[in-house]
PDB file of N, CA and C in Angstrom:
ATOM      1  N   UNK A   1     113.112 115.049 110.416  1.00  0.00           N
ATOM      2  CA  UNK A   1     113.580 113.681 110.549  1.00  0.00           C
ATOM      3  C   UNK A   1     113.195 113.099 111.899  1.00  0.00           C
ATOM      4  N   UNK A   2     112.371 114.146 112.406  1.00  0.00           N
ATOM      5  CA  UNK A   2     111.780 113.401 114.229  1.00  0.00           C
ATOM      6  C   UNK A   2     110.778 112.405 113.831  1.00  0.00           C
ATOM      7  N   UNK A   3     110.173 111.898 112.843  1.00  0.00           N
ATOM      8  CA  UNK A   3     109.548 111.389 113.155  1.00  0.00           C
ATOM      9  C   UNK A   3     109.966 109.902 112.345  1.00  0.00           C
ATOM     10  N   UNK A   4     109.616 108.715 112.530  1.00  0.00           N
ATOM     11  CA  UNK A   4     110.095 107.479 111.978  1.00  0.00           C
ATOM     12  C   UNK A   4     108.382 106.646 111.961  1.00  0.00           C
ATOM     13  N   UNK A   5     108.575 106.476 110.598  1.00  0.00           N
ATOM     14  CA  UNK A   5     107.912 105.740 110.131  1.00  0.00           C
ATOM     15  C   UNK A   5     107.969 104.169 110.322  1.00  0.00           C
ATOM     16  N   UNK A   6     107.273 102.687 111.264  1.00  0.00           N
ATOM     17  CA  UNK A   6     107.149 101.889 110.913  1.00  0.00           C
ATOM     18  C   UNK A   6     106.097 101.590 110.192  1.00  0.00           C
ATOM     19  N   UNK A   7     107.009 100.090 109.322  1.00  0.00           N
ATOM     20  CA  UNK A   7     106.164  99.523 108.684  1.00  0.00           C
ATOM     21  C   UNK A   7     105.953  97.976 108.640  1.00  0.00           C
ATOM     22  N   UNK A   8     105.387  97.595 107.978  1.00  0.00           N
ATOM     23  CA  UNK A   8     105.148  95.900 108.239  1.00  0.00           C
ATOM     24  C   UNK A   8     104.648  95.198 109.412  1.00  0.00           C
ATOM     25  N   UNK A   9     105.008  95.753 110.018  1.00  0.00           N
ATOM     26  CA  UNK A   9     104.372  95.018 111.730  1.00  0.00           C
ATOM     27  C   UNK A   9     102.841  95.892 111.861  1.00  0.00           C
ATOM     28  N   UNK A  10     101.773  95.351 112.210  1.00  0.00           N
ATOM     29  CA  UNK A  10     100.340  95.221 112.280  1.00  0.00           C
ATOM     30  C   UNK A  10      99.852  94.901 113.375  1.00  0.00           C
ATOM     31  N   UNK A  11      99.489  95.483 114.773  1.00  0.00           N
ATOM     32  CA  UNK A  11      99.202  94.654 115.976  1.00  0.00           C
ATOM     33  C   UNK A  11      97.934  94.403 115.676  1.00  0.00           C
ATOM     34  N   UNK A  12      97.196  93.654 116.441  1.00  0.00           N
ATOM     35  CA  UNK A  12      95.737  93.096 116.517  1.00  0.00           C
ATOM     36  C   UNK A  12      94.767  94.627 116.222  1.00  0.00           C
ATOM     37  N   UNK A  13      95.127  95.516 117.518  1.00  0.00           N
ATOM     38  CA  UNK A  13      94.596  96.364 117.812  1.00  0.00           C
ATOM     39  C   UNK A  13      94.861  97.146 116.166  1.00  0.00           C
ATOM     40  N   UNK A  14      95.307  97.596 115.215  1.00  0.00           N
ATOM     41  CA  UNK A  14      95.626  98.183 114.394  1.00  0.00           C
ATOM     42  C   UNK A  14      94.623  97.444 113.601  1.00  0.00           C
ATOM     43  N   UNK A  15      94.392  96.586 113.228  1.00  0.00           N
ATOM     44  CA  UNK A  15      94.101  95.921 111.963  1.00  0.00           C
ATOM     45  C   UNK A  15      92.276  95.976 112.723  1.00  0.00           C
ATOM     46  N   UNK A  16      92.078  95.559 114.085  1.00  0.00           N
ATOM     47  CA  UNK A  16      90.539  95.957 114.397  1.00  0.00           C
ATOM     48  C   UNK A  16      90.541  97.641 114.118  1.00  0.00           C
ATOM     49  N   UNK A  17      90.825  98.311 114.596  1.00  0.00           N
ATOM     50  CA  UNK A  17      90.963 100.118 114.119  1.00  0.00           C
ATOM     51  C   UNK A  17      90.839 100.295 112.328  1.00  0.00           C
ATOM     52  N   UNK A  18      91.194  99.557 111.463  1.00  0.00           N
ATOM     53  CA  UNK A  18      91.379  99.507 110.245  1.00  0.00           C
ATOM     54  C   UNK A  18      89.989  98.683 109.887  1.00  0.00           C
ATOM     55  N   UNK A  19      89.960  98.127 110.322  1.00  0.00           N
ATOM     56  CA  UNK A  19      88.184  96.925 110.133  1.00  0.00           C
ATOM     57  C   UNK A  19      87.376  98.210 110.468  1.00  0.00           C
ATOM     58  N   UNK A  20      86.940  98.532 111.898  1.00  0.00           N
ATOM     59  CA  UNK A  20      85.946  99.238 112.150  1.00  0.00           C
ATOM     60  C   UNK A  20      85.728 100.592 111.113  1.00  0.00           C
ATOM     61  N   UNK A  21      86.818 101.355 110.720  1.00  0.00           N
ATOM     62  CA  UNK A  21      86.818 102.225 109.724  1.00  0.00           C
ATOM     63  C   UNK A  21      85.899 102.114 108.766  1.00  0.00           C
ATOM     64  N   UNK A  22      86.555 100.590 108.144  1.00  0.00           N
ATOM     65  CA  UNK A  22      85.846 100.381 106.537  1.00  0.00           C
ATOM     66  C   UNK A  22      85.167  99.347 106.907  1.00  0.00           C
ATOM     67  N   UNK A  23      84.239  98.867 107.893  1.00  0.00           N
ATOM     68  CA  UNK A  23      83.448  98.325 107.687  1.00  0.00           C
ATOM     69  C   UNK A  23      82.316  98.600 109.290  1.00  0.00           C
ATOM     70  N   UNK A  24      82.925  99.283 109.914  1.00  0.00           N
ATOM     71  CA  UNK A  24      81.569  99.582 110.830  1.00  0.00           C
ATOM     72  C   UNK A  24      80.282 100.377 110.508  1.00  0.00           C
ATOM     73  N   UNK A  25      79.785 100.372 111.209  1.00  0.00           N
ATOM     74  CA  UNK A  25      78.349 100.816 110.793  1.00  0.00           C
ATOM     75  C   UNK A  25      78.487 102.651 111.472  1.00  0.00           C
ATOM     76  N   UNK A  26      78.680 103.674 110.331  1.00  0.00           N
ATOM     77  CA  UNK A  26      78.747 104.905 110.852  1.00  0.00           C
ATOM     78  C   UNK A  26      77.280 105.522 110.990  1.00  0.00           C
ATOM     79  N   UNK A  27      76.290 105.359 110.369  1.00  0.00           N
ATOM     80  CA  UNK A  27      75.139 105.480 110.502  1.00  0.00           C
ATOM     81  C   UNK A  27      73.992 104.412 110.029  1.00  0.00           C
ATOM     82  N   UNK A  28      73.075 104.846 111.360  1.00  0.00           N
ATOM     83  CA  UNK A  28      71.733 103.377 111.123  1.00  0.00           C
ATOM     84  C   UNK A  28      71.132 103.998 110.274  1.00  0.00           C
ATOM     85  N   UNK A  29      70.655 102.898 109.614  1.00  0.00           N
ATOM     86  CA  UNK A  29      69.907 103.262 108.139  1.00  0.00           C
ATOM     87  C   UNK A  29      68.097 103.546 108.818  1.00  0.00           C
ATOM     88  N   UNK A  30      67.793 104.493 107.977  1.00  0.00           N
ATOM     89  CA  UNK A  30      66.604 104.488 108.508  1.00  0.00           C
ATOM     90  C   UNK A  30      65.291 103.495 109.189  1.00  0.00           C
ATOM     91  N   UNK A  31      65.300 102.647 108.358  1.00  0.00           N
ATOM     92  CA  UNK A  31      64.565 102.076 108.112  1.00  0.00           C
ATOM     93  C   UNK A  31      64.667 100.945 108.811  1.00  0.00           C
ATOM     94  N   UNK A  32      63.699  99.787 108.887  1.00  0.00           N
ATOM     95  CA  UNK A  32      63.866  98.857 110.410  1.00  0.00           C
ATOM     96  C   UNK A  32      64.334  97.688 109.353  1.00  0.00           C
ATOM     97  N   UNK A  33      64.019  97.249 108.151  1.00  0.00           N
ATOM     98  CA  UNK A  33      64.518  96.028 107.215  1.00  0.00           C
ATOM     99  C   UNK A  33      65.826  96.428 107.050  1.00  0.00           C
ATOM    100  N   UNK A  34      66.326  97.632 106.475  1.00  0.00           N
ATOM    101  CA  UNK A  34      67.863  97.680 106.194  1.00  0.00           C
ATOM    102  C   UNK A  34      68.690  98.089 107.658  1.00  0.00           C
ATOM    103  N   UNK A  35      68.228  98.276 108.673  1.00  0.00           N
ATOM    104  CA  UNK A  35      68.797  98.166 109.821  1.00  0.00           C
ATOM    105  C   UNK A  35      69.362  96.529 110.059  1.00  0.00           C
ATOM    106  N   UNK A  36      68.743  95.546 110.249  1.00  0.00           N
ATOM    107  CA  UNK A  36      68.451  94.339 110.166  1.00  0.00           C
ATOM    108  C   UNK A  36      69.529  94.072 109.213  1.00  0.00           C
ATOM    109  N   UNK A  37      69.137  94.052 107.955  1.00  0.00           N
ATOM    110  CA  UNK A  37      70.326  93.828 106.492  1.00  0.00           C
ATOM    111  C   UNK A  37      72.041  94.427 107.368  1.00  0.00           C
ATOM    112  N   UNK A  38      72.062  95.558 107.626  1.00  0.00           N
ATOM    113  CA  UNK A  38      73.137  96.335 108.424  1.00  0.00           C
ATOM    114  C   UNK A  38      74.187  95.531 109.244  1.00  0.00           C
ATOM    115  N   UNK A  39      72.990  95.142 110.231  1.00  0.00           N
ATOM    116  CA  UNK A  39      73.448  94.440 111.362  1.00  0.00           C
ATOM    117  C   UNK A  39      73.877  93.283 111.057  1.00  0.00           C
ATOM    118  N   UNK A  40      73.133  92.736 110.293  1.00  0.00           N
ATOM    119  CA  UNK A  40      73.356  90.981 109.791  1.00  0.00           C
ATOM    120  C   UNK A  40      74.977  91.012 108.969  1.00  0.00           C
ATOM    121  N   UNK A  41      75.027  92.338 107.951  1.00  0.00           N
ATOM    122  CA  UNK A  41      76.121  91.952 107.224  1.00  0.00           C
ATOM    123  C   UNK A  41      77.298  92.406 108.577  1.00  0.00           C
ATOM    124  N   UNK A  42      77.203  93.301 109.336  1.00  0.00           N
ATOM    125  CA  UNK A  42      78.348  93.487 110.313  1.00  0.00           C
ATOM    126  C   UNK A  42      78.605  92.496 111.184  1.00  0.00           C
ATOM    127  N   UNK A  43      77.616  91.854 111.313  1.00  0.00           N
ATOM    128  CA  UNK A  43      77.806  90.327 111.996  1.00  0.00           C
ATOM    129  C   UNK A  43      79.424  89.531 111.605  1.00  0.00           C
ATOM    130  N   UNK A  44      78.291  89.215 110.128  1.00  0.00           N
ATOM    131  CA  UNK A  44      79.598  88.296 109.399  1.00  0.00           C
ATOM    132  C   UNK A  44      80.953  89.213 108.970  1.00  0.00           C
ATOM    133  N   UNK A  45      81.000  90.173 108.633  1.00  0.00           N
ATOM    134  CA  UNK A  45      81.952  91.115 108.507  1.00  0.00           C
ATOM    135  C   UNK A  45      83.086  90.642 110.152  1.00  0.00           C
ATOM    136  N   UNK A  46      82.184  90.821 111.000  1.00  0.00           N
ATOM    137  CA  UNK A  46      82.642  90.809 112.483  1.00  0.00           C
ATOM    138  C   UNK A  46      83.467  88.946 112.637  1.00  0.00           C
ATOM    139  N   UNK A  47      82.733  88.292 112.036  1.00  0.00           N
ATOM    140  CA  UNK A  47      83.272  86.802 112.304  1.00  0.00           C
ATOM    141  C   UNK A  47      83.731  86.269 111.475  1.00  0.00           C
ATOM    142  N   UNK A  48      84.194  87.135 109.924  1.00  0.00           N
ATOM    143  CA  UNK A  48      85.140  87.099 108.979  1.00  0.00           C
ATOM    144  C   UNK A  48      86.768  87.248 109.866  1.00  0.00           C
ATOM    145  N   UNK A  49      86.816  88.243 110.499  1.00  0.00           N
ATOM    146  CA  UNK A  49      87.977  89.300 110.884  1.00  0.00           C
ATOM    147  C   UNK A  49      88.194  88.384 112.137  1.00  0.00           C
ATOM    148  N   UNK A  50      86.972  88.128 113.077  1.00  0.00           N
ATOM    149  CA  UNK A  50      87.761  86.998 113.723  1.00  0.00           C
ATOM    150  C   UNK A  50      88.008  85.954 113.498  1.00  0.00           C
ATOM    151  N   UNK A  51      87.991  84.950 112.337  1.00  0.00           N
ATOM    152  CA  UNK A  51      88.332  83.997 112.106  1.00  0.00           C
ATOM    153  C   UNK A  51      89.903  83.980 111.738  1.00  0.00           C
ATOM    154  N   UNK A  52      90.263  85.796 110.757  1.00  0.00           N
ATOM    155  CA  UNK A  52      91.282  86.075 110.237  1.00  0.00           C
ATOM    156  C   UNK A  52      92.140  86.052 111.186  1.00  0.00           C
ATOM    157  N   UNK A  53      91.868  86.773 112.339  1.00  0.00           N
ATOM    158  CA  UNK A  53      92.689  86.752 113.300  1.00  0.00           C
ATOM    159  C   UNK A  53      93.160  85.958 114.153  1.00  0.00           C
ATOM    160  N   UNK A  54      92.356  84.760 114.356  1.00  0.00           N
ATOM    161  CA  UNK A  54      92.501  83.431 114.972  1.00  0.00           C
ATOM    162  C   UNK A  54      93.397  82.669 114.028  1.00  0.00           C
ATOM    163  N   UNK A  55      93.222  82.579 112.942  1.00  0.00           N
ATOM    164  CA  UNK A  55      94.325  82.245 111.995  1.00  0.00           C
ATOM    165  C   UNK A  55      95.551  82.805 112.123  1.00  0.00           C
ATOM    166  N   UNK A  56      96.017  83.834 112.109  1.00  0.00           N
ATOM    167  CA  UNK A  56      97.212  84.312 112.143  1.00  0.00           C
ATOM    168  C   UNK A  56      97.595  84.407 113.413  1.00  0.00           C
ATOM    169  N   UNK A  57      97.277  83.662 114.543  1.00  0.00           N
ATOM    170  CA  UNK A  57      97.339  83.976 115.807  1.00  0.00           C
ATOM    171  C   UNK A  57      97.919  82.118 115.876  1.00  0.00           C
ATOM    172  N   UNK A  58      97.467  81.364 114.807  1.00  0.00           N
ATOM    173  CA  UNK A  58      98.031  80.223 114.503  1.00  0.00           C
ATOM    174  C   UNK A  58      99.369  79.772 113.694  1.00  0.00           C
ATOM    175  N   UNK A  59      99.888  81.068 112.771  1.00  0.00           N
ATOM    176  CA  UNK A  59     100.569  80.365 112.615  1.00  0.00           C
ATOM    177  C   UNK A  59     102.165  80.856 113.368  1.00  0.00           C
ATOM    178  N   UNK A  60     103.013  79.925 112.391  1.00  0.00           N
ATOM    179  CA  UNK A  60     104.064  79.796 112.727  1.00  0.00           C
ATOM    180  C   UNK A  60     105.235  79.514 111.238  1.00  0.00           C
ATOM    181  N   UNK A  61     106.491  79.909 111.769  1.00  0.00           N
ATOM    182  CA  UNK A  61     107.799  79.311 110.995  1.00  0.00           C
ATOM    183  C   UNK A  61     108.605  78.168 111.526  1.00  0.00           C
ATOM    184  N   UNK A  62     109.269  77.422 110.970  1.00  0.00           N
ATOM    185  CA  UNK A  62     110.131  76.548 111.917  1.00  0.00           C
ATOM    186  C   UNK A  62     111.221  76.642 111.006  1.00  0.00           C
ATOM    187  N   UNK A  63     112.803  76.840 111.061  1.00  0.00           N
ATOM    188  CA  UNK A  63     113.480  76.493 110.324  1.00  0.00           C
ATOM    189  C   UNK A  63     113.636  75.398 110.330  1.00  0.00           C
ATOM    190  N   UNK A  64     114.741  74.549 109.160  1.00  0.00           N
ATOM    191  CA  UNK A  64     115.100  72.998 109.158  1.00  0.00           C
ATOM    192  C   UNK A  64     116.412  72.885 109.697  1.00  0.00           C
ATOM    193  N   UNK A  65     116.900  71.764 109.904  1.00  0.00           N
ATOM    194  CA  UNK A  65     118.310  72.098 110.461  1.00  0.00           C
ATOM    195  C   UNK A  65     119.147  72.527 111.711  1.00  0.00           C
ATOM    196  N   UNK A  66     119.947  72.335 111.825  1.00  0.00           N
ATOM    197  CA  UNK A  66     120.462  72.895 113.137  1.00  0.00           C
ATOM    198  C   UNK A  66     121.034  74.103 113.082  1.00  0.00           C
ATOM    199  N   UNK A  67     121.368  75.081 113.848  1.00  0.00           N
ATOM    200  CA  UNK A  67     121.419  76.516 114.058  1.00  0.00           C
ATOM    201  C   UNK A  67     123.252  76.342 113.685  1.00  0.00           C
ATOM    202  N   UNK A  68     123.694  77.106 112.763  1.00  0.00           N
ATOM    203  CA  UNK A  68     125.039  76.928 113.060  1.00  0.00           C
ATOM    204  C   UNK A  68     126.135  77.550 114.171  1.00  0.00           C
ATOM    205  N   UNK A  69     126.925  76.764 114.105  1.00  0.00           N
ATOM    206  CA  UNK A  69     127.917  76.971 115.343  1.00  0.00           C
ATOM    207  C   UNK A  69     128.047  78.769 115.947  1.00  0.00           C
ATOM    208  N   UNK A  70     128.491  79.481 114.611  1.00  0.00           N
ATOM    209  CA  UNK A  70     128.815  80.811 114.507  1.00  0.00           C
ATOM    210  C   UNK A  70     127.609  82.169 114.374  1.00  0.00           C
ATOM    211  N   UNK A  71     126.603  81.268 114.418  1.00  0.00           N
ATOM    212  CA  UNK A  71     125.257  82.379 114.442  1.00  0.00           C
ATOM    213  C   UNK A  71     125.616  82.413 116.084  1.00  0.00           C
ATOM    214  N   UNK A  72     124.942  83.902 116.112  1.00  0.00           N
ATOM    215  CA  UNK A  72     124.758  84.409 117.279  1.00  0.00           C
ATOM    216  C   UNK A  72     123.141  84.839 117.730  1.00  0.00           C
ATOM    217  N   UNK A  73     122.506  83.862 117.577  1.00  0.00           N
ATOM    218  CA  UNK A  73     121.327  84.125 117.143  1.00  0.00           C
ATOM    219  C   UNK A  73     120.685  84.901 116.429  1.00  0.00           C
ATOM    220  N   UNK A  74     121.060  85.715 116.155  1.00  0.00           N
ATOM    221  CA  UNK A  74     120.212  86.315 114.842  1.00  0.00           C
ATOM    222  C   UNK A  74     119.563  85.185 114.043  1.00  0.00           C
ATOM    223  N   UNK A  75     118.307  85.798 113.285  1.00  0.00           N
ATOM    224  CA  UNK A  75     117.363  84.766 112.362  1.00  0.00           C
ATOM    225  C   UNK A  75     117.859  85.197 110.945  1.00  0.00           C
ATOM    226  N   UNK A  76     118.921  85.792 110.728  1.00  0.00           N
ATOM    227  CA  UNK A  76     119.582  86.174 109.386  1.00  0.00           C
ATOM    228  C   UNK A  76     121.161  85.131 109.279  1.00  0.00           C
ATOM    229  N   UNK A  77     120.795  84.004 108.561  1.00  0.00           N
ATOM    230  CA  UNK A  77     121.720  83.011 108.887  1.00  0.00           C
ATOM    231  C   UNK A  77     122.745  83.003 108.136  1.00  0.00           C
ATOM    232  N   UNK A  78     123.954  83.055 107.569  1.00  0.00           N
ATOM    233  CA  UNK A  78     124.550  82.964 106.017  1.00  0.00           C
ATOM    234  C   UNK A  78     123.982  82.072 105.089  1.00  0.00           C
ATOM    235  N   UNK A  79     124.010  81.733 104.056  1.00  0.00           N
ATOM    236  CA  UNK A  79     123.843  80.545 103.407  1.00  0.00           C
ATOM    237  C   UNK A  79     124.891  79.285 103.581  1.00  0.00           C
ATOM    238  N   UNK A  80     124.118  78.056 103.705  1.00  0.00           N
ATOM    239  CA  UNK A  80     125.133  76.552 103.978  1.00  0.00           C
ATOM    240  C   UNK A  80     125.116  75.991 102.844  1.00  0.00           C
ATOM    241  N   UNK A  81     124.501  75.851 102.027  1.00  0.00           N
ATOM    242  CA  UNK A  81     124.393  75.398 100.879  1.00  0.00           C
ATOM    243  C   UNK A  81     125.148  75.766  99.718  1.00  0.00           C
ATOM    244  N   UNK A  82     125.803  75.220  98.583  1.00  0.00           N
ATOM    245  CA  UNK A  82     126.483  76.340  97.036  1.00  0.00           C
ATOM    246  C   UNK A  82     126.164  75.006  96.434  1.00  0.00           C
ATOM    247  N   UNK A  83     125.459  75.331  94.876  1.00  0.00           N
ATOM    248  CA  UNK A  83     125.406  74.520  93.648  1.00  0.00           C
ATOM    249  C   UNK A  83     125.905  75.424  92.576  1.00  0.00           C
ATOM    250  N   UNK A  84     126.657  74.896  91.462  1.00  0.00           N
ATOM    251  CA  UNK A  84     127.566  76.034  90.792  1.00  0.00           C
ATOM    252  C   UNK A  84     126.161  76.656  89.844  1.00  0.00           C
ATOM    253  N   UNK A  85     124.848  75.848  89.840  1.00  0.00           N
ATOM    254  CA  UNK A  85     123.802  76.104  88.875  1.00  0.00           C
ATOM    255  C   UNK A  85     122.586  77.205  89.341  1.00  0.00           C
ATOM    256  N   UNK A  86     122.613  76.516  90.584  1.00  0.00           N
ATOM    257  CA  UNK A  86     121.804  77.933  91.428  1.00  0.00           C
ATOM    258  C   UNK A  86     122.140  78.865  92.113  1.00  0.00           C
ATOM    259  N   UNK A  87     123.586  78.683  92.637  1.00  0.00           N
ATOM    260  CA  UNK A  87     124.011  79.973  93.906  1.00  0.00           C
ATOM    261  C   UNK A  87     124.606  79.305  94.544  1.00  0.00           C
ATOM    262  N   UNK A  88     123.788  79.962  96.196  1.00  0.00           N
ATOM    263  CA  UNK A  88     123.999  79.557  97.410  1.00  0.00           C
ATOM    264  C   UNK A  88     122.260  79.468  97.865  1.00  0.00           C
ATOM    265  N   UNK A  89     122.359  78.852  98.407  1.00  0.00           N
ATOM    266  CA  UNK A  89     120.922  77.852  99.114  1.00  0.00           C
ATOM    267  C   UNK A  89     121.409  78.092 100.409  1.00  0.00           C
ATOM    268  N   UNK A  90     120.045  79.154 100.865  1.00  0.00           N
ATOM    269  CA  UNK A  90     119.704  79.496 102.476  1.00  0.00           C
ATOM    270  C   UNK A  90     119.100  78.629 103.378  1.00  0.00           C
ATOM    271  N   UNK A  91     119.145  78.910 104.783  1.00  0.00           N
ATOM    272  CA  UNK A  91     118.211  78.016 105.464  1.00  0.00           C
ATOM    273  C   UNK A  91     116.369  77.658 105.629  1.00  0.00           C
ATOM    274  N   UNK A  92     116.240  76.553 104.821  1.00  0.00           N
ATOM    275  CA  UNK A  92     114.792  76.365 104.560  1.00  0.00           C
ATOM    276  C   UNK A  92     114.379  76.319 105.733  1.00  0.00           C
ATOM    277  N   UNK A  93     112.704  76.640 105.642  1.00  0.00           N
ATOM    278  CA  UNK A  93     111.542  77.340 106.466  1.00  0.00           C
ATOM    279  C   UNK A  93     110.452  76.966 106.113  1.00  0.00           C
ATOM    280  N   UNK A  94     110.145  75.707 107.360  1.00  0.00           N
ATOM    281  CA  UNK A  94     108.643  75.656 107.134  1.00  0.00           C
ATOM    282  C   UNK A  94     107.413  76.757 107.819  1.00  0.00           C
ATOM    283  N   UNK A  95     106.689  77.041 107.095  1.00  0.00           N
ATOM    284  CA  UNK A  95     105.620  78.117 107.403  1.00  0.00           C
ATOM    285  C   UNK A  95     104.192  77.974 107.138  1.00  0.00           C
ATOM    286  N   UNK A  96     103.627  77.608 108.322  1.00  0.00           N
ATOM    287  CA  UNK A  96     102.193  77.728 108.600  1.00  0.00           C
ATOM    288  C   UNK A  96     101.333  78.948 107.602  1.00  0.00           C
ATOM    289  N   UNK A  97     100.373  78.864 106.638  1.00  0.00           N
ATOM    290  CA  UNK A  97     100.232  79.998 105.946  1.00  0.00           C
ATOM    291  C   UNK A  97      98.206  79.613 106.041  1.00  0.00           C
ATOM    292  N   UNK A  98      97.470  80.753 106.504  1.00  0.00           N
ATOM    293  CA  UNK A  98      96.158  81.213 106.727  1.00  0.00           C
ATOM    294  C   UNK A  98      96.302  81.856 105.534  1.00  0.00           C
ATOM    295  N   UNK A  99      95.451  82.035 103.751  1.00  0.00           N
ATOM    296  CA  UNK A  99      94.938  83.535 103.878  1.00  0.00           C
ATOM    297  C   UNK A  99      93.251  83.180 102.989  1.00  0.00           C
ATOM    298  N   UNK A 100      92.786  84.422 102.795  1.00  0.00           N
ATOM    299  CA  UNK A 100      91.192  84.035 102.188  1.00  0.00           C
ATOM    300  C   UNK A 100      92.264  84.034 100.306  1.00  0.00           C
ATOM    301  N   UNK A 101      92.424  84.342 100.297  1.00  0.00           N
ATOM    302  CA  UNK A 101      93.052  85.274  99.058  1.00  0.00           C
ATOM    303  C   UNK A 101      95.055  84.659  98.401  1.00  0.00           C
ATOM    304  N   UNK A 102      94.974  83.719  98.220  1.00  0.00           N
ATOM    305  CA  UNK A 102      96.100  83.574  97.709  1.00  0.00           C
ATOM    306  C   UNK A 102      97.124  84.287  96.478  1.00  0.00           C
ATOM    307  N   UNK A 103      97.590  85.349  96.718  1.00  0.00           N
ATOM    308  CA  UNK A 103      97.891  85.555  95.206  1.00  0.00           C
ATOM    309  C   UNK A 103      98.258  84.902  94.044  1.00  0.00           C
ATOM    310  N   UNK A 104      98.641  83.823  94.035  1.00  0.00           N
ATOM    311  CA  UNK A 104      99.433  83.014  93.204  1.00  0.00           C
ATOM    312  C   UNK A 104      97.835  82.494  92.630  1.00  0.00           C
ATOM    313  N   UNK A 105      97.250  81.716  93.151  1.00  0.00           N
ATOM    314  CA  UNK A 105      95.999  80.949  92.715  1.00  0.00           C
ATOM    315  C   UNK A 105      94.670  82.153  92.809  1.00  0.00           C
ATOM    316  N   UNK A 106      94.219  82.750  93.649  1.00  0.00           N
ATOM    317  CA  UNK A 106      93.339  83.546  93.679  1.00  0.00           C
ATOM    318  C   UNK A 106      92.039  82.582  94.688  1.00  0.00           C
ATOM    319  N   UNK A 107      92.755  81.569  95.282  1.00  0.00           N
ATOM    320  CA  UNK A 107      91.577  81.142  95.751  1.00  0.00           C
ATOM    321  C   UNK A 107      92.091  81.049  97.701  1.00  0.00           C
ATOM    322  N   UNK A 108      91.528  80.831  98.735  1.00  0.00           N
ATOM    323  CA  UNK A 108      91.881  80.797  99.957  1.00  0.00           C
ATOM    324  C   UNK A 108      92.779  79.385  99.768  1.00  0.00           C
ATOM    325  N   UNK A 109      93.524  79.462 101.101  1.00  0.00           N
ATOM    326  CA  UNK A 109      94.572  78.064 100.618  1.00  0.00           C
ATOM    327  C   UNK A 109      94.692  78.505 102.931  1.00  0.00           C
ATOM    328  N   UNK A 110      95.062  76.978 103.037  1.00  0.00           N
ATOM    329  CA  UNK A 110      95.312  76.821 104.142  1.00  0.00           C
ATOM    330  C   UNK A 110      96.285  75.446 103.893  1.00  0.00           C
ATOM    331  N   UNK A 111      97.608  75.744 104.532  1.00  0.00           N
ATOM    332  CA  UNK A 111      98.638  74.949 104.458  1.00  0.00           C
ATOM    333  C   UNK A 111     100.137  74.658 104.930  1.00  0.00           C
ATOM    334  N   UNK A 112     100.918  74.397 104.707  1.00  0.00           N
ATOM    335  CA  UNK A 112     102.145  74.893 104.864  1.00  0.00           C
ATOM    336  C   UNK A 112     102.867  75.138 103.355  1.00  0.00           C
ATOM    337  N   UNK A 113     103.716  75.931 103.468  1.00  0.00           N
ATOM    338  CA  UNK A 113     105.087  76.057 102.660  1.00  0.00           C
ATOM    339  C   UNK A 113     106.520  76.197 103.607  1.00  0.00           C
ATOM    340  N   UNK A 114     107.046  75.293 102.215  1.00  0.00           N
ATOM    341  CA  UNK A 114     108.317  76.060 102.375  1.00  0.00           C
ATOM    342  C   UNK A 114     108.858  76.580 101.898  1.00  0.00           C
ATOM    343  N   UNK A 115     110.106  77.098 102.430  1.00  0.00           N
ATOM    344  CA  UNK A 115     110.457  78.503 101.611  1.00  0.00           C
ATOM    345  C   UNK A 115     112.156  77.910 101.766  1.00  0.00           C
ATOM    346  N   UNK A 116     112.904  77.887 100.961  1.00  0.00           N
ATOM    347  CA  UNK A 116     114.143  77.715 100.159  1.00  0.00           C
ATOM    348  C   UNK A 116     115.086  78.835  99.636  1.00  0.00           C
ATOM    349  N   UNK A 117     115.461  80.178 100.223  1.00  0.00           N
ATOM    350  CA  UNK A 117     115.964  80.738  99.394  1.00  0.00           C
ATOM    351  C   UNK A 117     117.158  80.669  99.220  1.00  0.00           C
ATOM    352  N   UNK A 118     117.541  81.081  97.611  1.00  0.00           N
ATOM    353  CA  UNK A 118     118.443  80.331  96.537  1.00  0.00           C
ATOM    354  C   UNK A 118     119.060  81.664  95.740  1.00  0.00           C
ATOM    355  N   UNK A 119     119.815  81.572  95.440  1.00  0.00           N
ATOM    356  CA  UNK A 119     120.939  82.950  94.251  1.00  0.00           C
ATOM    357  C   UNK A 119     122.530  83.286  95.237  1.00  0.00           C
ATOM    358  N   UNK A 120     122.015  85.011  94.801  1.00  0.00           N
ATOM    359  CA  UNK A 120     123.911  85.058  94.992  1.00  0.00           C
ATOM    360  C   UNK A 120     124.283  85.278  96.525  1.00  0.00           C
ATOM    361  N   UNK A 121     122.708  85.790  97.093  1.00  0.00           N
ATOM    362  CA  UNK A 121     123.156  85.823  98.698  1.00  0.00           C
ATOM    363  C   UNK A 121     122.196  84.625  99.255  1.00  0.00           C
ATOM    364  N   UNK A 122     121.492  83.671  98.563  1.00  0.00           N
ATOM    365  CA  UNK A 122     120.513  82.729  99.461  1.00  0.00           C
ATOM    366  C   UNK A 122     119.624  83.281  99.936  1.00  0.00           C
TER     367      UNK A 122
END
């Protein structure tokens, strides 16, 4: 039990360590045309990952609303909201969102959302 696993958090440095893996160049190809081909695709490979990262280095959350009286700052707020049809309604969150890959659509999306959460705990 000595050892503890995180997860979810990703520093810069982690995610370049994870790029170079699966996409650096472990050996030059023989040859002087697919050397060239090599280099060219690690290029863009290279200014894919920084674009990714300049993106997420952009965004941001903002909640709506004012902080209530009885938070102690924590970002885990109760819910303010009750409709007898949906729940309780949490504190909405606008969020800056970068990705190539949207799951919902399948296509890159650059935008904001917000986020509303709603049921028995908000």
């Amino acid at each position: 039990m000595g050892d503890i696993i995180k997860r979810g958090v990703t520093t810069s440095t982690d995610r370049w360590t994870k790029f170079e893996n699966e996409y650096g160049i472990e050996q030059e190809n023989p040859s002087a045309i697919g050397r060239i081909f090599q280099v060219a695709k690690y290029g863009l490979d290279r200014m894919t990952f920084t674009a990714q990262e300049t993106a997420k280095r952009c965004e941001f959350t903002y909640d709506l609303g004012d902080v209530p009286p009885n938070d102690s700052g924590s970002r885990a707020v109760a819910p303010q909201y009750s409709l007898p049809l949906f729940g309780r309604f949490g504190r909405a969150q606008f969020k800056s969102e970068v990705t190539i890959h949207d799951p919902q659509t399948g296509q890159a999306f650059i935008g904001l959302k917000i986020a509303i959460p709603f049921g028995q705990g908000g």
